[in-house]
Protein backbone atom coordinates (compact mmCIF):
# COMPACT_ATOMS: atom_id res chain seq x y z
CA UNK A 1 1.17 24.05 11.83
CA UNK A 2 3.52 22.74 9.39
CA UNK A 3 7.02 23.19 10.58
CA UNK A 4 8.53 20.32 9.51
CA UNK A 5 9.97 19.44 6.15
CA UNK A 6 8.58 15.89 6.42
CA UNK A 7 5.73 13.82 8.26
CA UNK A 8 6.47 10.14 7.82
CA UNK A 9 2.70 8.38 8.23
CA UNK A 10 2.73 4.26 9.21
CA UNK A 11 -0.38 2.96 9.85
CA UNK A 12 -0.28 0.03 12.44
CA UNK A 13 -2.59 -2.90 12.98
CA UNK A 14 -0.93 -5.67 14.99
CA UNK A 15 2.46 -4.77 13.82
CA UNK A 16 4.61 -4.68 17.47
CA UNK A 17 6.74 -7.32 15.80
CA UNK A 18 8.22 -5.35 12.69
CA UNK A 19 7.75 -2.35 14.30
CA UNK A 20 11.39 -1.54 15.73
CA UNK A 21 12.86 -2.53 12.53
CA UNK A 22 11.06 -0.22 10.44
CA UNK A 23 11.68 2.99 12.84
CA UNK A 24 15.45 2.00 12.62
CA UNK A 25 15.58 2.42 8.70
CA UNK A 26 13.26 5.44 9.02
CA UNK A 27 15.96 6.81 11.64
CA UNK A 28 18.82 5.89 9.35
CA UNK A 29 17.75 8.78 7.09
CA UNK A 30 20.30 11.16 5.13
CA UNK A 31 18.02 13.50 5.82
CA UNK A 32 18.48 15.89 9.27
CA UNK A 33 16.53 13.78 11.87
CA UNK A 34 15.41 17.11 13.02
CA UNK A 35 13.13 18.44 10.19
CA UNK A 36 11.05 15.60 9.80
CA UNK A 37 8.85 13.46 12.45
CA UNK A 38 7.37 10.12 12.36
CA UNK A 39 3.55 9.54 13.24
CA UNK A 40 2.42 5.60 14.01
CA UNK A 41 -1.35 5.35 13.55
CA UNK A 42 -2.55 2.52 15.59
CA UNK A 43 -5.97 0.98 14.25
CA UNK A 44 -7.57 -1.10 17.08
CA UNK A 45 -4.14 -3.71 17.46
CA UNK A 46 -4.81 -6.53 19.86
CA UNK A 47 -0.56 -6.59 20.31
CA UNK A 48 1.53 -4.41 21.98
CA UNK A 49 2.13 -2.43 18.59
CA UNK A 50 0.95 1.00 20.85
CA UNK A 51 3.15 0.31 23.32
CA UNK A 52 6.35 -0.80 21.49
CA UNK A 53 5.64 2.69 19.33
CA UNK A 54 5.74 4.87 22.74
CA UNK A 55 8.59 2.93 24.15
CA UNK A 56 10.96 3.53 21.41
CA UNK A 57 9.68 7.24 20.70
CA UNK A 58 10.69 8.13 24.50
CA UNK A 59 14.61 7.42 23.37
CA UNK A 60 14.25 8.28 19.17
CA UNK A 61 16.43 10.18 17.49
CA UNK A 62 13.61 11.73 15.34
CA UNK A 63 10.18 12.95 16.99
CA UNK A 64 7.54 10.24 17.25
CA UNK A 65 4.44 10.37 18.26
CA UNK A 66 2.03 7.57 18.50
CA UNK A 67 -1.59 7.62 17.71
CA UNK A 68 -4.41 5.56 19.06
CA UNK A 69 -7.62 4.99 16.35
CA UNK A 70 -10.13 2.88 18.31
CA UNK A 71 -12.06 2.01 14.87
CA UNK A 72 -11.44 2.68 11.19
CA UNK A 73 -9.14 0.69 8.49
CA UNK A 74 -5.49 1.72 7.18
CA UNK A 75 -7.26 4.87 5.49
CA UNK A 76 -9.01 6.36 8.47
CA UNK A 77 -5.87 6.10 10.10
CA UNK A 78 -3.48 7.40 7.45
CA UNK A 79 -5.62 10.59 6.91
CA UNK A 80 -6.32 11.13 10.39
CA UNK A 81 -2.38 11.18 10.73
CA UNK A 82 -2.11 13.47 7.87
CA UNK A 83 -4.35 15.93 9.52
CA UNK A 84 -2.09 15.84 12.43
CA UNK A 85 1.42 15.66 11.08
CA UNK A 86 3.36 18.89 11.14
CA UNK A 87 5.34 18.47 7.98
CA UNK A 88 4.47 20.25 4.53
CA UNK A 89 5.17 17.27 2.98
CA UNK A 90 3.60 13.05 3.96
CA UNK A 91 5.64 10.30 2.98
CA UNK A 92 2.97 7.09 3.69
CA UNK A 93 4.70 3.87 3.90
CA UNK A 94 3.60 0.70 5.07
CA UNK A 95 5.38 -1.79 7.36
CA UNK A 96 5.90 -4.35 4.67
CA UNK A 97 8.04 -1.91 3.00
CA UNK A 98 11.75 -0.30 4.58
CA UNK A 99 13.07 2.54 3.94
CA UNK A 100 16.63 3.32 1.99
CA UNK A 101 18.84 5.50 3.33
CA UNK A 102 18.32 8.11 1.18
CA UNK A 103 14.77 7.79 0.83
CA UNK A 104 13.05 10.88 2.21
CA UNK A 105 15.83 13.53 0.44
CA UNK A 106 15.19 12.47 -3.20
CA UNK A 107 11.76 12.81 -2.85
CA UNK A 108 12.19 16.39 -1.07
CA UNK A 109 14.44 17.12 -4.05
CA UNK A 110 12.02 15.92 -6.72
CA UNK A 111 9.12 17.78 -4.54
CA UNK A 112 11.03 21.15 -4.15
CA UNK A 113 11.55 21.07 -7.88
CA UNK A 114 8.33 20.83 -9.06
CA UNK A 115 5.91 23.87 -9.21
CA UNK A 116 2.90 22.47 -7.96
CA UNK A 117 4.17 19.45 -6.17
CA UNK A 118 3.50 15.39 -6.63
CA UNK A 119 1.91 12.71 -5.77
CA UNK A 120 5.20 10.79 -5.99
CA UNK A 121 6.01 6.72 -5.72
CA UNK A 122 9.65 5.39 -4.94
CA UNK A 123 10.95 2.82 -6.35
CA UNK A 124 10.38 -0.36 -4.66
CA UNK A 125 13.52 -3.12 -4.32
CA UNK A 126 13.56 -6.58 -3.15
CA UNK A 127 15.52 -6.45 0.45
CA UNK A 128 18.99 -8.54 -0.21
CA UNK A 129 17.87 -10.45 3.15
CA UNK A 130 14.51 -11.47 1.96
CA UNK A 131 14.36 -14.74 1.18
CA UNK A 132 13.73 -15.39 -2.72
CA UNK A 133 11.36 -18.03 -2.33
CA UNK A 134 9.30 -15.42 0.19
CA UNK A 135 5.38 -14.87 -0.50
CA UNK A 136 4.78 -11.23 -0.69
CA UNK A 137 2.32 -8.31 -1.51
CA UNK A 138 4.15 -7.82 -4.64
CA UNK A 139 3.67 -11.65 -5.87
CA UNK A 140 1.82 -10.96 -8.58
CA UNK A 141 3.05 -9.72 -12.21
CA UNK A 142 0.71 -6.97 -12.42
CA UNK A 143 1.51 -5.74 -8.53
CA UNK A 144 5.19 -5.04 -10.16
CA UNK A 145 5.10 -2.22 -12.39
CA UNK A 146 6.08 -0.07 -9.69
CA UNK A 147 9.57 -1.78 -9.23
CA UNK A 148 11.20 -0.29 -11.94
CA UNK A 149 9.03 2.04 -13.78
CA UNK A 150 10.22 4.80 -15.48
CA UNK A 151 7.44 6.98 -16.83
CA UNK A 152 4.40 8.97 -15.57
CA UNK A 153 2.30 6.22 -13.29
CA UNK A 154 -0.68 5.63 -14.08
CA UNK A 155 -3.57 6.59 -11.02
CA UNK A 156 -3.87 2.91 -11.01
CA UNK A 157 -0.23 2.45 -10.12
CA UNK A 158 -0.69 5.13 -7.12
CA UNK A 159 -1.11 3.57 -3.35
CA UNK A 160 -0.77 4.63 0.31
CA UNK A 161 1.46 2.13 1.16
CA UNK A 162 4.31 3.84 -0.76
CA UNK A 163 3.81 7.80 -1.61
CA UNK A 164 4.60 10.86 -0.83
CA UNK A 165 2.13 14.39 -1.58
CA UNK A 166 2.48 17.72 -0.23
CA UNK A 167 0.20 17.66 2.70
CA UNK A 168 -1.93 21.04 1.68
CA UNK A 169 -2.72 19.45 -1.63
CA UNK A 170 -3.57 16.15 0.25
CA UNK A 171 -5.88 17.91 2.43
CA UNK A 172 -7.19 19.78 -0.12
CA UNK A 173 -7.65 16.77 -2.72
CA UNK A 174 -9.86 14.87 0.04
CA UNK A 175 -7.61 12.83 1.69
CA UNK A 176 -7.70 9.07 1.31
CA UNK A 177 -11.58 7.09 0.62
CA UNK A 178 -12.28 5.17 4.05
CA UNK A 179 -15.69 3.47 3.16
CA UNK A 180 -15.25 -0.53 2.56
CA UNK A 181 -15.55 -1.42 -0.94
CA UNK A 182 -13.48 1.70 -2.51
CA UNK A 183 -10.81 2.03 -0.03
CA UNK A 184 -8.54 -0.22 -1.90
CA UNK A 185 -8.66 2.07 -5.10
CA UNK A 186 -8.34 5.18 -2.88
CA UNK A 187 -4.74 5.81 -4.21
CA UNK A 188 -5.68 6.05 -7.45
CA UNK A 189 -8.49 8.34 -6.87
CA UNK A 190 -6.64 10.33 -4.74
CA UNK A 191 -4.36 10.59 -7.69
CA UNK A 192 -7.41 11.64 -9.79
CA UNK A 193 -8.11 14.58 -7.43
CA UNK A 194 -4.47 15.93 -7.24
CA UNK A 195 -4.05 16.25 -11.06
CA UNK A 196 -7.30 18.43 -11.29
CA UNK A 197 -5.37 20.91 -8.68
CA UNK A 198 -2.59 20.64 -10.35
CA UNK A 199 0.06 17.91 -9.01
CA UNK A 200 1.21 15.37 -11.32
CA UNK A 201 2.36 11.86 -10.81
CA UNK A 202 5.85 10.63 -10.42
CA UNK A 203 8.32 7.79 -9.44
CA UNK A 204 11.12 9.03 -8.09
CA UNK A 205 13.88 6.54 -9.52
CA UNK A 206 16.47 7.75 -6.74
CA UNK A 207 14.53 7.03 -3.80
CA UNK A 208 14.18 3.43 -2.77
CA UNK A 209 11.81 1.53 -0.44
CA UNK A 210 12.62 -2.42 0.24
CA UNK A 211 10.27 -5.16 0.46
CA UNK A 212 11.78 -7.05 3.69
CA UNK A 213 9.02 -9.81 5.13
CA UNK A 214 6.89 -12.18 3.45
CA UNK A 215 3.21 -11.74 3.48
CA UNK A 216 0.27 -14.14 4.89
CA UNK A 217 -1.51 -15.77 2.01
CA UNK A 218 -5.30 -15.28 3.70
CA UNK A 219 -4.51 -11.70 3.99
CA UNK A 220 -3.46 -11.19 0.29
CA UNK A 221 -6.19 -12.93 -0.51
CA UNK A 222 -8.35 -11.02 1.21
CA UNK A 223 -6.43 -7.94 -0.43
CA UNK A 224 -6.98 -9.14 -4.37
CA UNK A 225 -10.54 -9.80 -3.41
CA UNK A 226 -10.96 -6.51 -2.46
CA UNK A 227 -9.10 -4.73 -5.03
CA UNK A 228 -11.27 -6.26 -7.27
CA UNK A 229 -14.26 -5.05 -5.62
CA UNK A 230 -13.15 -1.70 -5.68
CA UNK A 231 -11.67 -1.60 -9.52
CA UNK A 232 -15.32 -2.12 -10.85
CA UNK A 233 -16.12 1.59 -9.67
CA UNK A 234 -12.92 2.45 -10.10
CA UNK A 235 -13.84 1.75 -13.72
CA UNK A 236 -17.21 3.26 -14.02
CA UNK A 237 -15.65 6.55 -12.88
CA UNK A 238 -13.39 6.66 -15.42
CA UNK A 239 -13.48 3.96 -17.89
CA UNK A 240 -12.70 0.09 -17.97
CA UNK A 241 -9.62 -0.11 -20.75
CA UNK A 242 -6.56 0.57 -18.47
CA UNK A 243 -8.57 -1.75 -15.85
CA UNK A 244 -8.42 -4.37 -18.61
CA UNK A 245 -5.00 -3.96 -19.57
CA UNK A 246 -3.47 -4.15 -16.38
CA UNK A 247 -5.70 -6.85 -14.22
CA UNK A 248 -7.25 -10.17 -15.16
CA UNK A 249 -10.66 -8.97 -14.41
CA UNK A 250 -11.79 -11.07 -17.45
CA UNK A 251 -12.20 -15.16 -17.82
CA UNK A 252 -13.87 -17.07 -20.42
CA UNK A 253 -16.18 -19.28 -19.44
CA UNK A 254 -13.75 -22.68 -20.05
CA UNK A 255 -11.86 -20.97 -17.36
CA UNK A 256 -14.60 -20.31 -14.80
CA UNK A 257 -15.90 -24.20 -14.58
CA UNK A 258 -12.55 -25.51 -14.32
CA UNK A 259 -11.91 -22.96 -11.83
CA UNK A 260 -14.67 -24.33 -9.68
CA UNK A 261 -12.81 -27.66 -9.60
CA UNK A 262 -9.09 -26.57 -9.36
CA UNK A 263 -9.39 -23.46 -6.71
CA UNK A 264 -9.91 -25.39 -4.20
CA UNK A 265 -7.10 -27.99 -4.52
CA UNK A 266 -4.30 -25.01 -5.18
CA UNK A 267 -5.89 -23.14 -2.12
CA UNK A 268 -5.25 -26.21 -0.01
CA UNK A 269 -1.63 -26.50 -1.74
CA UNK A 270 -0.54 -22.88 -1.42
CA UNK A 271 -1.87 -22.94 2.77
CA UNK A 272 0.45 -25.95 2.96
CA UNK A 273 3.47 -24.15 1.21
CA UNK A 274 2.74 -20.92 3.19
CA UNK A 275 6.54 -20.86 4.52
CA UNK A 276 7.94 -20.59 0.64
CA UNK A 277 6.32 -20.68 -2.63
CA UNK A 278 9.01 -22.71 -3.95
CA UNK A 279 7.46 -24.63 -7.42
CA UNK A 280 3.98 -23.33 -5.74
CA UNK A 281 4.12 -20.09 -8.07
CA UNK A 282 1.35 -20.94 -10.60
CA UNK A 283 -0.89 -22.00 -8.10
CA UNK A 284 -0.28 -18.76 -6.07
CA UNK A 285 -1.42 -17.02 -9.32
CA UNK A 286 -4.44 -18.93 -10.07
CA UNK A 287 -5.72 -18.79 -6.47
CA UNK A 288 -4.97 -14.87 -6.44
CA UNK A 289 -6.31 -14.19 -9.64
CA UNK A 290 -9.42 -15.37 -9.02
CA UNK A 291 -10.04 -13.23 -5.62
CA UNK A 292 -9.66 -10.49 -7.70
CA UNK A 293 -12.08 -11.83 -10.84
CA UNK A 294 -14.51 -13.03 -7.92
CA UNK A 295 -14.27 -9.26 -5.89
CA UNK A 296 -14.61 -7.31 -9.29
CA UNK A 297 -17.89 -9.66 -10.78
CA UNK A 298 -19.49 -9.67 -7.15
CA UNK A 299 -19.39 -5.54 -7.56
CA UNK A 300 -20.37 -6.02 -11.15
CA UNK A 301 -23.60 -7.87 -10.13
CA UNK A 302 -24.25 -5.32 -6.73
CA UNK A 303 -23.25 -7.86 -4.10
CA UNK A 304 -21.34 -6.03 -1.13
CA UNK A 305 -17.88 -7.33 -0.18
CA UNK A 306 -17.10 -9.99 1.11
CA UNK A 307 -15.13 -10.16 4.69
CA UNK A 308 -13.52 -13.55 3.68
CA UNK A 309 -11.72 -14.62 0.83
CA UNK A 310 -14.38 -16.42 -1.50
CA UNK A 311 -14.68 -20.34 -1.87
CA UNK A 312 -13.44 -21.75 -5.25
């Protein structure tokens, strides 16, 4: 039953740390705190991440409701929240990004004023507390474009951790992938589906989300590798040139033996530096670079994913 206005969607694994921080901002909302709810969508955490959630929903200013996934990724969880939220509209965020204050009422406003709705992206800032020598998700050059775009994204440039998509045409596009191997292009598929019903793509310059904490270098690794994986049938689907253009999927073969001799070392470097990146930024981009070339050429020669980040 959608009653709401808004259903905010965090998916949770092992995040009872950041957690009260991010429900704060979330609270902190222009927007009345009693048309929209928030739903945290626990996915197996070892910490006390359920428990923190419940704790501070029993005293929240806005409705919260936690939910308990005993198995399934970040997808499983966000679309089994979606099919329980109550709003019309899903904001999905991710911990790693805070919410502005105004956040959730320029995207209503750009929502309400399109016919057929959006699958809509805010922009994304760099928290004035963050430190600037912090490693992040958004490292990378290509990871940026959403920062300060201006024009129509491309699917590419279309993720979970930061969009927002009336909830019937979410539902009725498919929801997010969940299967390992294409669940880290599911944004931009999903993005894919809503345009053939109708709902374009968007970033909604007035809203802003915030990076605010720094990122573990395994687990971006592990991320890139991935992403890689998945862009190879991303690209079959629908054609490689906007893959090419936008990712280093490609390496001549110069590259590739003196890759075999230099990963390693930078890995090493970059595990020892993981508190700052400091003068470690080349190294950061050579080690995450090739995740991704590694991910996409294991998909390109039918090897299934790796769990780990690959060896040099």
């Amino acid at each position: 039953m959608e009653d709401l206005s808004a259903s905010v969607i965090v998916p949770v694994h092992n995040g009872a740390e950041a957690l009260p921080t991010w429900l704060v901002h979330i609270e902190q909302q222009s927007f009345p705190t009693a048309d929209f709810e928030i739903l945290v969508a626990d996915c197996g955490s070892a910490d006390d991440s359920v428990r923190v959630a419940e704790r501070h929903a029993a005293g929240a200013p806005v409705r919260t409701r936690c939910l308990r996934l005993a198995s399934g990724g970040m997808n499983a969880a966000r679309n089994w929240a979606a099919r329980e939220a109550r709003g019309r509209h899903l904001f999905f965020l991710d911990l790693d990004l805070v919410a502005g204050p105004g956040w959730m009422e320029a995207m209503l406003r750009a929502q309400e004023a399109s016919e057929r709705g959006l699958c809509a992206m805010a922009r994304i800032g760099r928290h004035p507390q963050l430190s600037a020598d912090a490693f992040t998700r958004w490292f990378l050059p290509e990871s940026r474009t959403v920062l300060h775009a201006e024009s129509m994204p491309h699917p590419l440039e279309c993720s979970p951790v930061n969009l927002c998509v009336p909830r019937r045409a979410f539902l009725e596009a498919g929801a997010l992938e969940e299967a390992p191997g294409r669940d880290a292009c599911a944004g931009a598929n999903l993005a894919r589906r809503l345009e053939s019903i109708g709902v374009g793509r968007a970033f909604i310059g007035d809203a802003c989300v915030y990076i605010w904490r720094a990122a573990h270098f395994a687990e971006e690794r592990r991320r890139c590798y991935a992403l890689g994986h998945a862009l190879y049938g991303f690209g079959q689907e629908t054609g490689f040139s906007a893959i090419h253009q936008r990712f280093r999927v490609t390496r001549n073969p110069f590259r590739g033996l003196l890759d075999l001799l230099a990963i390693p070392l930078y890995v090493r470097a970059c595990e020892d530096a993981e508190e700052g990146v400091g003068g470690m930024g080349i190294a950061y981009r050579r080690v995450l670079r090739h995740d991704l070339h590694r991910g996409y050429h294991d998909a390109r020669r039918g090897l299934p994913m790796r769990m780990a980040p690959p060896a040099g």
